[in-house]
N, C-alpha and C. Protein backbone atom coordinates (compact mmCIF):
# COMPACT_ATOMS: atom_id res chain seq x y z
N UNK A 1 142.00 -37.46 63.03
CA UNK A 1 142.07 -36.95 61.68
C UNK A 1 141.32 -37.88 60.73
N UNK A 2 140.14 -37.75 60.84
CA UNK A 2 139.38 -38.72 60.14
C UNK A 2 139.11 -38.08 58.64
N UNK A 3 139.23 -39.00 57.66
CA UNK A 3 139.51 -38.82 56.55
C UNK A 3 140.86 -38.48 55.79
N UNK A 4 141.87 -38.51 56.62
CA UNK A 4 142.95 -37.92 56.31
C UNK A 4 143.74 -39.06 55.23
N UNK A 5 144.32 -37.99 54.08
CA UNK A 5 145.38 -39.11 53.25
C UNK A 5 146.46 -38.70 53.15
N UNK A 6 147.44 -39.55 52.83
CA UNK A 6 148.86 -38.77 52.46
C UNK A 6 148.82 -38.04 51.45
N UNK A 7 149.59 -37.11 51.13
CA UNK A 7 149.29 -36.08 50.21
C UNK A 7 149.95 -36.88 49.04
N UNK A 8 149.49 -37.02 47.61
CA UNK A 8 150.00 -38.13 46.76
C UNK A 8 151.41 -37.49 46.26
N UNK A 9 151.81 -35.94 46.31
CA UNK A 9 153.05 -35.92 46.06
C UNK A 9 154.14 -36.50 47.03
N UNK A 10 153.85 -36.61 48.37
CA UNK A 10 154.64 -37.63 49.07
C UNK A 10 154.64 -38.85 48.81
N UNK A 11 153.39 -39.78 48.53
CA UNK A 11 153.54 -40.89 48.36
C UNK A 11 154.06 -40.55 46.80
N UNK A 12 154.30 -40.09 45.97
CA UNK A 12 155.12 -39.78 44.82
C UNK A 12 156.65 -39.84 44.97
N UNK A 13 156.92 -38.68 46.00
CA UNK A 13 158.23 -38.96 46.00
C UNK A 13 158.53 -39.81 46.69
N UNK A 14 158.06 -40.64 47.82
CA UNK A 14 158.42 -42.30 48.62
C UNK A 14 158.67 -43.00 47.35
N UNK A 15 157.86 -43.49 46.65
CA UNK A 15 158.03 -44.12 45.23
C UNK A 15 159.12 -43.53 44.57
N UNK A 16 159.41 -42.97 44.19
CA UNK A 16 160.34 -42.59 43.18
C UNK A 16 161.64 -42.58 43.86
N UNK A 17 161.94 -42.36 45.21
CA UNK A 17 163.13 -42.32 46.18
C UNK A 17 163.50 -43.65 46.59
N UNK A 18 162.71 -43.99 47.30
CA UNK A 18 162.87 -45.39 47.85
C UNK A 18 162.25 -46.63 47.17
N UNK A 19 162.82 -47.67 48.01
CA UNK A 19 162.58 -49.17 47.31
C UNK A 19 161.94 -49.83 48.10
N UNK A 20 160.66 -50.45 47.24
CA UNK A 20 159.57 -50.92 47.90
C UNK A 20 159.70 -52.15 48.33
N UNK A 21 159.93 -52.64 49.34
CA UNK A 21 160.24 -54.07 49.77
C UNK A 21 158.68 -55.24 49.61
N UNK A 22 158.70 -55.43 48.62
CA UNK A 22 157.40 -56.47 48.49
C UNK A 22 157.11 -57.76 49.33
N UNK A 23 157.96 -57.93 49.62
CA UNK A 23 157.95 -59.49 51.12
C UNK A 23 157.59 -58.74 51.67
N UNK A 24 157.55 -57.37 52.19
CA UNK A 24 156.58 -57.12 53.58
C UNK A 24 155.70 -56.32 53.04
N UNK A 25 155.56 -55.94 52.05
CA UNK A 25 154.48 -55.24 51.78
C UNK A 25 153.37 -56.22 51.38
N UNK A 26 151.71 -55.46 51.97
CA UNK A 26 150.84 -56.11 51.44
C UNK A 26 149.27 -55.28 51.22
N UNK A 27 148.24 -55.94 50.77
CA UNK A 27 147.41 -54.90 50.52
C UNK A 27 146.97 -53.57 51.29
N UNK A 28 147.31 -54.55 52.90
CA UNK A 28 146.81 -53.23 53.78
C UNK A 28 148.56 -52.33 54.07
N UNK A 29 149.28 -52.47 54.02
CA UNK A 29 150.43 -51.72 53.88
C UNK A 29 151.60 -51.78 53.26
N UNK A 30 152.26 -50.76 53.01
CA UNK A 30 153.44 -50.50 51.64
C UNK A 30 155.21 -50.03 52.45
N UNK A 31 156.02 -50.97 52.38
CA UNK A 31 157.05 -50.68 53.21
C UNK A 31 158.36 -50.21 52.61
N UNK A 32 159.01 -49.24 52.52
CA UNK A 32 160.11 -48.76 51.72
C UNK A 32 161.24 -48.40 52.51
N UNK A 33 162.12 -48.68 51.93
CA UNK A 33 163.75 -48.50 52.55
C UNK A 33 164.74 -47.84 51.76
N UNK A 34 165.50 -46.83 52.30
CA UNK A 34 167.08 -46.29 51.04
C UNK A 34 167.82 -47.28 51.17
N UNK A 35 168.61 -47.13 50.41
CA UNK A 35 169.79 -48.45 49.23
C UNK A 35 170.66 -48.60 50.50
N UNK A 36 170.58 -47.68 51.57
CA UNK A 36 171.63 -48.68 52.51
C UNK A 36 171.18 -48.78 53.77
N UNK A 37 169.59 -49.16 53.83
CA UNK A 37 168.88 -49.58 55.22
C UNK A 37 168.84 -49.10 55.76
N UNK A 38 169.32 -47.67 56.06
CA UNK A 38 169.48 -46.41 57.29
C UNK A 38 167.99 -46.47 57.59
N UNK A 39 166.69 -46.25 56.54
CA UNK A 39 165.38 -46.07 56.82
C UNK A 39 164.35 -46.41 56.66
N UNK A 40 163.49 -46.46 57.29
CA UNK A 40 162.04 -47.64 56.58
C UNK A 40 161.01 -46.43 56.74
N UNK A 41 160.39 -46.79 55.64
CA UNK A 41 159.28 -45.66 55.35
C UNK A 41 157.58 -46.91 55.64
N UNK A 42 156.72 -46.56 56.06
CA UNK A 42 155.63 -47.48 56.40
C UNK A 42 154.33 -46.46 55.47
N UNK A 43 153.97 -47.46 54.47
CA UNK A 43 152.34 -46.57 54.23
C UNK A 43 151.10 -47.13 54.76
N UNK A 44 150.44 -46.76 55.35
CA UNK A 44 149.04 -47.93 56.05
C UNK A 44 147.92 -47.86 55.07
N UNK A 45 147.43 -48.07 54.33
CA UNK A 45 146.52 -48.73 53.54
C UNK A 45 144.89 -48.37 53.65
N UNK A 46 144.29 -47.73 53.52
CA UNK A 46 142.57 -48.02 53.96
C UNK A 46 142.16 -49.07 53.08
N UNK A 47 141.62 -50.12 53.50
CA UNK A 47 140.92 -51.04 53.10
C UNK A 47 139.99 -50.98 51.84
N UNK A 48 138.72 -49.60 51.93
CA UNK A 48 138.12 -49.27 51.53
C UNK A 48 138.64 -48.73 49.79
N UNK A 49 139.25 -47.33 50.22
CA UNK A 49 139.86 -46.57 49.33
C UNK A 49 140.78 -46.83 49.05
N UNK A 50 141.75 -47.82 49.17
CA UNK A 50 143.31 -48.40 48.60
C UNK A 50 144.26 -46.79 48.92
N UNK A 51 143.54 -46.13 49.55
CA UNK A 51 144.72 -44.71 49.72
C UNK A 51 145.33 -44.54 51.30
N UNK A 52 146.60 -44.26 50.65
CA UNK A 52 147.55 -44.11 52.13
C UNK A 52 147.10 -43.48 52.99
N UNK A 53 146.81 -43.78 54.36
CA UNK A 53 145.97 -42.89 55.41
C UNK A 53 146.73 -42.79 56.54
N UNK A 54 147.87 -42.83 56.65
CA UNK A 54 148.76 -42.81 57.52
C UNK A 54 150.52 -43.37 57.31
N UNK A 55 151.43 -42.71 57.60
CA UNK A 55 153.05 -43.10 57.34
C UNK A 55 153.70 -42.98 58.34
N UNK A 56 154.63 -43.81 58.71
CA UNK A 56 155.78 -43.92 59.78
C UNK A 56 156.81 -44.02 58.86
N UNK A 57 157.71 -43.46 59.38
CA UNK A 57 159.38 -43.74 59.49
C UNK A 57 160.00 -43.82 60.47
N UNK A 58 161.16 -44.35 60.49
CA UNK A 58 162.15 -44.70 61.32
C UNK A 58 163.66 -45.12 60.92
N UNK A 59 164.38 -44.16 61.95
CA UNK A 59 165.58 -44.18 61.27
C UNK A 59 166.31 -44.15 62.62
N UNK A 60 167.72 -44.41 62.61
CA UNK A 60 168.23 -43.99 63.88
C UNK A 60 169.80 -42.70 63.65
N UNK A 61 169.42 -42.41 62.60
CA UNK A 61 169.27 -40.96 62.22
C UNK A 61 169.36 -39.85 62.04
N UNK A 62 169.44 -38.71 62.97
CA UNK A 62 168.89 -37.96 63.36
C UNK A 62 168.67 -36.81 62.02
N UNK A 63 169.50 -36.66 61.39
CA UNK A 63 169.68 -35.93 60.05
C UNK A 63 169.11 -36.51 59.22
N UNK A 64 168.89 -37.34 58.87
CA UNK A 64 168.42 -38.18 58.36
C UNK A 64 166.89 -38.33 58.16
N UNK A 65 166.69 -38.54 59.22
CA UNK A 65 165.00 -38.28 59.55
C UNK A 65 164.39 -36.93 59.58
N UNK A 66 165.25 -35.80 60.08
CA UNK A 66 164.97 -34.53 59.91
C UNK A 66 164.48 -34.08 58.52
N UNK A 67 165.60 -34.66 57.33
CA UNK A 67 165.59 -34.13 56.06
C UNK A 67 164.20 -34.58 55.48
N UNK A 68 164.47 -36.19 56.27
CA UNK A 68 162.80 -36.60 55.28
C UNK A 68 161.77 -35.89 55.88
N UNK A 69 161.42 -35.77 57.25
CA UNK A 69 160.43 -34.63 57.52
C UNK A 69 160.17 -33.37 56.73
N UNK A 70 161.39 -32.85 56.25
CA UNK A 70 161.38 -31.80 56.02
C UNK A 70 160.64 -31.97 54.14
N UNK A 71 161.64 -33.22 53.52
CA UNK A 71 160.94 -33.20 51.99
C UNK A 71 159.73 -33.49 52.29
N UNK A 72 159.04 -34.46 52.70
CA UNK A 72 157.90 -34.84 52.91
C UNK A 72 156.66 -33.48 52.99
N UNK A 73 157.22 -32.77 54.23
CA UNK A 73 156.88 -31.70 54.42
C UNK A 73 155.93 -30.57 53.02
N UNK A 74 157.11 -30.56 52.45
CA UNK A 74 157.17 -29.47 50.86
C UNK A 74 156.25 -30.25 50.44
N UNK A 75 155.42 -31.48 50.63
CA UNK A 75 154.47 -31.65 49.68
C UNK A 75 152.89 -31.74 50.60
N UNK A 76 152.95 -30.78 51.72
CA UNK A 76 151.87 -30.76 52.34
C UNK A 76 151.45 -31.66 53.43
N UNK A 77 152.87 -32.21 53.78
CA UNK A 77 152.26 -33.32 55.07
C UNK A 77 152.94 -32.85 55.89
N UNK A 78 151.37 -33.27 57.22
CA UNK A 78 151.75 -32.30 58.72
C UNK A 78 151.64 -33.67 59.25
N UNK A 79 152.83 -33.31 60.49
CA UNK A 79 152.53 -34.60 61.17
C UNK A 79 152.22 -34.63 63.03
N UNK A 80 151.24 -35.46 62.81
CA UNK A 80 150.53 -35.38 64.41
C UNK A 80 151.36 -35.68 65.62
N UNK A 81 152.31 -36.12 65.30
CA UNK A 81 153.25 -36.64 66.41
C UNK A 81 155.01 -37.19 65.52
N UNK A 82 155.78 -36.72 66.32
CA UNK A 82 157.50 -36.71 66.17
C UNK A 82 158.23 -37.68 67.11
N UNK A 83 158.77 -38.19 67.04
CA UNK A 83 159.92 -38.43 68.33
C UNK A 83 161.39 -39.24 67.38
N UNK A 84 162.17 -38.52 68.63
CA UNK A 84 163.72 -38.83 68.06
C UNK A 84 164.01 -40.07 69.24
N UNK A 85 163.13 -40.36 70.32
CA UNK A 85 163.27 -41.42 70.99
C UNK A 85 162.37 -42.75 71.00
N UNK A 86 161.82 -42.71 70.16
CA UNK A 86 160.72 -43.76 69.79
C UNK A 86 161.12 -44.72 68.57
């Protein structure tokens, strides 16, 4: 998926939902968590364009991670790969 970005209403609502942990965040990536650690949200960075070109989460979950798939989703992001065992 070359050229691909996060759609900025997701990285909108990551921002506005979650809390950006700045000790691990850095230019090439942006790391966010909910108020009670259940989840870490990952943004990867292009060097070039300062725009999100890829996101992980991880949760252990399962509802949890579903729902954020699902908001995430409503703002136009498809995702290339899932797992509830990874």
């Amino acid at each position: 998926m070359e050229d691909f970005e996060v759609p900025t209403g997701a990285v909108a609502h990551i921002e506005k939902q979650y809390t950006e942990l700045t000790s691990l965040s850095w230019e090439g990536q942006r790391t966010f968590i909910d108020e009670d650690f259940k989840l870490v949200i990952t943004l990867s960075i292009h060097r070039d364009t300062g725009k999100p070109t890829a996101i992980f989460i991880g949760t252990t979950q399962k509802a949890l991670f579903d729902k954020l798939l699902n908001d995430l989703g409503s703002y136009g992001l498809q995702w290339d790969y899932t797992s509830y065992d990874d």
